[in-house]
N, C-alpha and C. Protein backbone atom coordinates (compact mmCIF):
# COMPACT_ATOMS: atom_id res chain seq x y z
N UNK A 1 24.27 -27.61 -2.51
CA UNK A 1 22.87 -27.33 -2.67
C UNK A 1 22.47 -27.64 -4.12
N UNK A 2 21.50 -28.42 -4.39
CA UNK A 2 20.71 -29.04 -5.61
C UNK A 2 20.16 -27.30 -5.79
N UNK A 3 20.34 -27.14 -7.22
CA UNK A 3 18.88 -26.18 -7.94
C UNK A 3 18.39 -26.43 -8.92
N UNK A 4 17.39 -26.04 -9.21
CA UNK A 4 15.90 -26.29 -10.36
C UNK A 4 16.20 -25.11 -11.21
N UNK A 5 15.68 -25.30 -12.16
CA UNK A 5 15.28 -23.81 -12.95
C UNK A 5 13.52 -23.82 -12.97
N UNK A 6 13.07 -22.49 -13.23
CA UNK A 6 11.69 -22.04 -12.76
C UNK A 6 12.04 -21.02 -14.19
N UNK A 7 10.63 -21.15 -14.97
CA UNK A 7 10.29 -20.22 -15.89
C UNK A 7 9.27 -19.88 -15.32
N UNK A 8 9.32 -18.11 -16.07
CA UNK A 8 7.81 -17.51 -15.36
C UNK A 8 7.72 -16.54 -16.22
N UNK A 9 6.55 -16.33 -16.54
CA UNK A 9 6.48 -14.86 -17.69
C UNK A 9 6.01 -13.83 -16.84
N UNK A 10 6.35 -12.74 -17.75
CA UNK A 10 6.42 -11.51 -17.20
C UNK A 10 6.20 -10.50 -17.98
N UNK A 11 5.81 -9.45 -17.76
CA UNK A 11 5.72 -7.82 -18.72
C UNK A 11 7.12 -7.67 -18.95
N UNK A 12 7.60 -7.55 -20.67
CA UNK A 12 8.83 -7.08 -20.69
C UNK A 12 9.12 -6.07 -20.53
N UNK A 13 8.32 -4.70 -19.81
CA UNK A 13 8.72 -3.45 -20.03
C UNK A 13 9.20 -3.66 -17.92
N UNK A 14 8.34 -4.49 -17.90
CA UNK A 14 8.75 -4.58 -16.17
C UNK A 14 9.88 -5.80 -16.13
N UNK A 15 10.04 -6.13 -16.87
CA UNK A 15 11.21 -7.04 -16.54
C UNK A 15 12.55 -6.01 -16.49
N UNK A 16 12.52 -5.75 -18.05
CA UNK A 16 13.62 -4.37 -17.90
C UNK A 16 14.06 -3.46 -16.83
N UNK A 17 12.91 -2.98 -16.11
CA UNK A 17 13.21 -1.92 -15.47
C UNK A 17 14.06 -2.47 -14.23
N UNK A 18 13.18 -3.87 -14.03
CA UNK A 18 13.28 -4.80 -12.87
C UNK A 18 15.41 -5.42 -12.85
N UNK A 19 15.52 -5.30 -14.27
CA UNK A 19 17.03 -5.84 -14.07
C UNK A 19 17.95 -4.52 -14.35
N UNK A 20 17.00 -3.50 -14.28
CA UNK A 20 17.73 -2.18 -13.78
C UNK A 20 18.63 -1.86 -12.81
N UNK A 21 16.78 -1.88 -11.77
CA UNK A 21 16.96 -1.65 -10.63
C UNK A 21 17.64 -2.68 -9.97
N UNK A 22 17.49 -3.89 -9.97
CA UNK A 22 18.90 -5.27 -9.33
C UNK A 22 19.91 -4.81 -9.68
N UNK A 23 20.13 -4.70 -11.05
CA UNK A 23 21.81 -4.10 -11.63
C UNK A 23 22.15 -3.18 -10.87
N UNK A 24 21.04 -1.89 -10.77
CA UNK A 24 22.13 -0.89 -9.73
C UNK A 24 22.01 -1.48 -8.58
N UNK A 25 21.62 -2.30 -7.69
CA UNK A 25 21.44 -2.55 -6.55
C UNK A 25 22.62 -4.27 -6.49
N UNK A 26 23.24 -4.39 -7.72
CA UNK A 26 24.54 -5.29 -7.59
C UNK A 26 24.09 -6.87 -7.43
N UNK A 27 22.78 -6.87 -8.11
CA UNK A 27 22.68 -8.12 -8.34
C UNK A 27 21.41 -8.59 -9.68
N UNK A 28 21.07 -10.11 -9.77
CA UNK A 28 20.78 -9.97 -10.94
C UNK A 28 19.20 -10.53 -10.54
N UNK A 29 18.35 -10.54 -11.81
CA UNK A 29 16.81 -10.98 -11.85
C UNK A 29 16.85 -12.29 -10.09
N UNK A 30 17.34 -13.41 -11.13
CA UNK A 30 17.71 -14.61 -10.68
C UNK A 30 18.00 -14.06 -8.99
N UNK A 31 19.01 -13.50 -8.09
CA UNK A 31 19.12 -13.14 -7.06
C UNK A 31 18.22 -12.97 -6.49
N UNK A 32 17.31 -11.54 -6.72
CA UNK A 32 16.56 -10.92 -6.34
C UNK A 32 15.76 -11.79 -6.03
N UNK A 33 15.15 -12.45 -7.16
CA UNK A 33 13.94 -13.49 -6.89
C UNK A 33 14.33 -14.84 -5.65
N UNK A 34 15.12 -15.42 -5.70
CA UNK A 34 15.95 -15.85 -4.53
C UNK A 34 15.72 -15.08 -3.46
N UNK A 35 16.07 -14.11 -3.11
CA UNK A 35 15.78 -13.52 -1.96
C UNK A 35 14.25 -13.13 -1.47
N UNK A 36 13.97 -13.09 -2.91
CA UNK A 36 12.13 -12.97 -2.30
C UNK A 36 11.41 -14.66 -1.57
N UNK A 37 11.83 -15.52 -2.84
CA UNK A 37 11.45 -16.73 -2.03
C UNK A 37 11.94 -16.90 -0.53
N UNK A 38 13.04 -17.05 -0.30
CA UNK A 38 13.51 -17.32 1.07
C UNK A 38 12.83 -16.64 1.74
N UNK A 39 12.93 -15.13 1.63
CA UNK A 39 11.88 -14.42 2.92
C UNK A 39 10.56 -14.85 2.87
N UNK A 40 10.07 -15.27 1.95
CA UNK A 40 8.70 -15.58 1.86
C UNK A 40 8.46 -17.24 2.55
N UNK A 41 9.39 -17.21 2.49
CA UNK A 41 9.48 -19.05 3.40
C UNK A 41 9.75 -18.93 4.73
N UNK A 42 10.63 -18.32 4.83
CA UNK A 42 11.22 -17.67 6.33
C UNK A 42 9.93 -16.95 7.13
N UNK A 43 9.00 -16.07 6.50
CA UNK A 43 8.05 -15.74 7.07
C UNK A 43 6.78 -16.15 7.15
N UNK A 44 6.59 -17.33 6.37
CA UNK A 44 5.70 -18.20 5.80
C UNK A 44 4.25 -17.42 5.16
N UNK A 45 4.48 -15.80 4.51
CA UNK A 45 3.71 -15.12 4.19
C UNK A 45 4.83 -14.60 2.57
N UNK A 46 3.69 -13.81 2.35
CA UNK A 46 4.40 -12.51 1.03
C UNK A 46 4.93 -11.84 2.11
N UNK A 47 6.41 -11.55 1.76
CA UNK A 47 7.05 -10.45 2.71
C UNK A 47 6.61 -8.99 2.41
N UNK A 48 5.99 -8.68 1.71
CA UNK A 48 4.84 -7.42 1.45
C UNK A 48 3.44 -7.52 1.68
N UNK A 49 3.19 -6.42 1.63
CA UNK A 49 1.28 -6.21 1.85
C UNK A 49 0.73 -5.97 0.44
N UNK A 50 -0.37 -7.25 0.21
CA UNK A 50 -0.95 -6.83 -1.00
C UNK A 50 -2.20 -6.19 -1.02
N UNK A 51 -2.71 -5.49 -1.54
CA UNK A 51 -3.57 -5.08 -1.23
C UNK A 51 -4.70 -4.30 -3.03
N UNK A 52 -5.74 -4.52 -3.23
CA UNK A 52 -6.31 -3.71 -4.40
C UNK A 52 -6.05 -2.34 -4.55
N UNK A 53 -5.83 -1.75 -3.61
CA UNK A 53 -5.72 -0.24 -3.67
C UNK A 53 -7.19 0.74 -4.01
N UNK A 54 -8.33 -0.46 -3.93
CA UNK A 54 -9.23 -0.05 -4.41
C UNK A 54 -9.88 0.51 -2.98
N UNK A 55 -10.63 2.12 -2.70
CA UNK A 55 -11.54 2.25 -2.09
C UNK A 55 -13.01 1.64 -2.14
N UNK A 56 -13.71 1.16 -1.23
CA UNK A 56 -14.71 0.70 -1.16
C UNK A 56 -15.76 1.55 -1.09
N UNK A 57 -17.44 0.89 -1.52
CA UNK A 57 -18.18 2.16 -1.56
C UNK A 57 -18.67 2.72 -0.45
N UNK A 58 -18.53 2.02 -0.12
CA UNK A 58 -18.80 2.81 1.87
C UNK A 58 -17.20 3.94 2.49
N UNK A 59 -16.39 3.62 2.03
CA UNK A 59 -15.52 4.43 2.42
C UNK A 59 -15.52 6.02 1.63
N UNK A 60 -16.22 5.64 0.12
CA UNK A 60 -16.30 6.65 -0.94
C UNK A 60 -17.75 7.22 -0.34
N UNK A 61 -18.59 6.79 0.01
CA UNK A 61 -19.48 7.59 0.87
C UNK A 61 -18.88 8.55 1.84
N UNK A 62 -18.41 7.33 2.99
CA UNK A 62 -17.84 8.74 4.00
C UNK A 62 -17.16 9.51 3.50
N UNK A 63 -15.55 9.59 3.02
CA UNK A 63 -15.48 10.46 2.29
C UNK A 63 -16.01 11.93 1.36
N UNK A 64 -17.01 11.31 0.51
CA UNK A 64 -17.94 12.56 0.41
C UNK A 64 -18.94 12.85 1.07
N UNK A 65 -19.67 12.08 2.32
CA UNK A 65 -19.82 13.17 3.38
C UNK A 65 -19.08 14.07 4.37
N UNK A 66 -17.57 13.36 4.48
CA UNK A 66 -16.47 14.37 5.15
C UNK A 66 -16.89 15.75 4.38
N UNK A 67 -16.39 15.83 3.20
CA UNK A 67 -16.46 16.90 2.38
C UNK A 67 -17.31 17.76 2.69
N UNK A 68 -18.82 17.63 2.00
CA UNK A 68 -19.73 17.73 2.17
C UNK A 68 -20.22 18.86 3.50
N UNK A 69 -19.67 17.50 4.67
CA UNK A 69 -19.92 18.57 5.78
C UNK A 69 -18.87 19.70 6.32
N UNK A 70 -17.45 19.51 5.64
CA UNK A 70 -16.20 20.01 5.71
C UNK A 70 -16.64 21.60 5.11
N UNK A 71 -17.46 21.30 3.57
CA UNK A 71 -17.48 22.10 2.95
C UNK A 71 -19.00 23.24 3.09
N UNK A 72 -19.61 23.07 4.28
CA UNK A 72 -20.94 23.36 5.08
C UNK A 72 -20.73 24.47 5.83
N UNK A 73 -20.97 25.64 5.79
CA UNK A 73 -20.66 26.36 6.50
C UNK A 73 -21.68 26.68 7.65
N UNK A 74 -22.80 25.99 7.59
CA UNK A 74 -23.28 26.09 8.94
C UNK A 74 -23.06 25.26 10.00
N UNK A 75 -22.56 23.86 9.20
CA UNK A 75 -21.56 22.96 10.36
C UNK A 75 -20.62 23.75 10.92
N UNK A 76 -20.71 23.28 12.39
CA UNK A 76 -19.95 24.17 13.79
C UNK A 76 -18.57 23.49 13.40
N UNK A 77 -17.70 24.12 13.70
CA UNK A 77 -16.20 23.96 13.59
C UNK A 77 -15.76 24.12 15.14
N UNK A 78 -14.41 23.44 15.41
CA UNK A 78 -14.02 23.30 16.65
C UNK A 78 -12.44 23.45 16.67
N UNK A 79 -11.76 25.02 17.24
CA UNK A 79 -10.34 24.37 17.53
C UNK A 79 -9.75 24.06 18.60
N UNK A 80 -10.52 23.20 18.98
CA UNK A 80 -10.04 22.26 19.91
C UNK A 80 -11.09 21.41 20.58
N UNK A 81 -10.68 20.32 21.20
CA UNK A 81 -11.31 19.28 21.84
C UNK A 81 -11.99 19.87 23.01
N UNK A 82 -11.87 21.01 23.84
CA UNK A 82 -12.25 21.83 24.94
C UNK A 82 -13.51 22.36 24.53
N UNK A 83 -13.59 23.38 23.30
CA UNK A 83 -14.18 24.21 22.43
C UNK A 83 -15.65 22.90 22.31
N UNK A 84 -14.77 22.10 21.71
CA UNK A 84 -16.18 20.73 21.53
C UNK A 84 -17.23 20.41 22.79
N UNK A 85 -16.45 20.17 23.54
CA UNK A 85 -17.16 19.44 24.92
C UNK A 85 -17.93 21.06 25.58
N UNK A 86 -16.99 21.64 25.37
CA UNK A 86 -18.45 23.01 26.06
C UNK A 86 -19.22 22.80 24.84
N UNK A 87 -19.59 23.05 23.59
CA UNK A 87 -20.23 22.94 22.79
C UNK A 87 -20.95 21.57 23.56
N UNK A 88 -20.85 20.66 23.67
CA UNK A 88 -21.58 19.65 23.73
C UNK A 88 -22.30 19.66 25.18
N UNK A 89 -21.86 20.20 25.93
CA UNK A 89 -22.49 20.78 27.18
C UNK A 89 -23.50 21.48 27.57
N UNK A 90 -23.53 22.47 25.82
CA UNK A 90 -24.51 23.61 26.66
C UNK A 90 -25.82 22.91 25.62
């Protein structure tokens, strides 16, 4: 098998930690990253979910109307799905 070398920069405080965690896990930067490409070829995706982590403002709405009405004490409360539907009955 032919190989290349690939430079890539990186945060050195995350590189560190990063040839930590390979070291205890018995292998090195170089490996690891190897194994990410292949799966990432093999699955023809990121073998993870990326995602912003950011809530949106419509979700930060509902949210604080959950609350809101969570925190309402003249909103009817229900323990149970039974309790509801007679409620919704009468």
């Amino acid at each position: 098998m032919t190989t290349t070398n690939l430079t890539i920069r990186i945060d050195s405080g995350i590189k560190a930690e990063a040839e930590k965690l390979f070291e205890d896990l018995g292998m090195s930067i170089s490996t690891a990253f190897n194994i990410f490409l292949r799966q990432a070829v093999r699955m023809q995706s990121i073998p993870f979910t990326i995602s912003r982590g950011i809530t949106n403002r419509a979700t930060i709405a509902a949210m604080r109307e959950a609350e809101r009405i969570a925190d309402d004490p003249s909103v009817p409360s229900f323990s149970s799905r039974e309790d509801l539907v007679r409620s919704l009955e009468s």
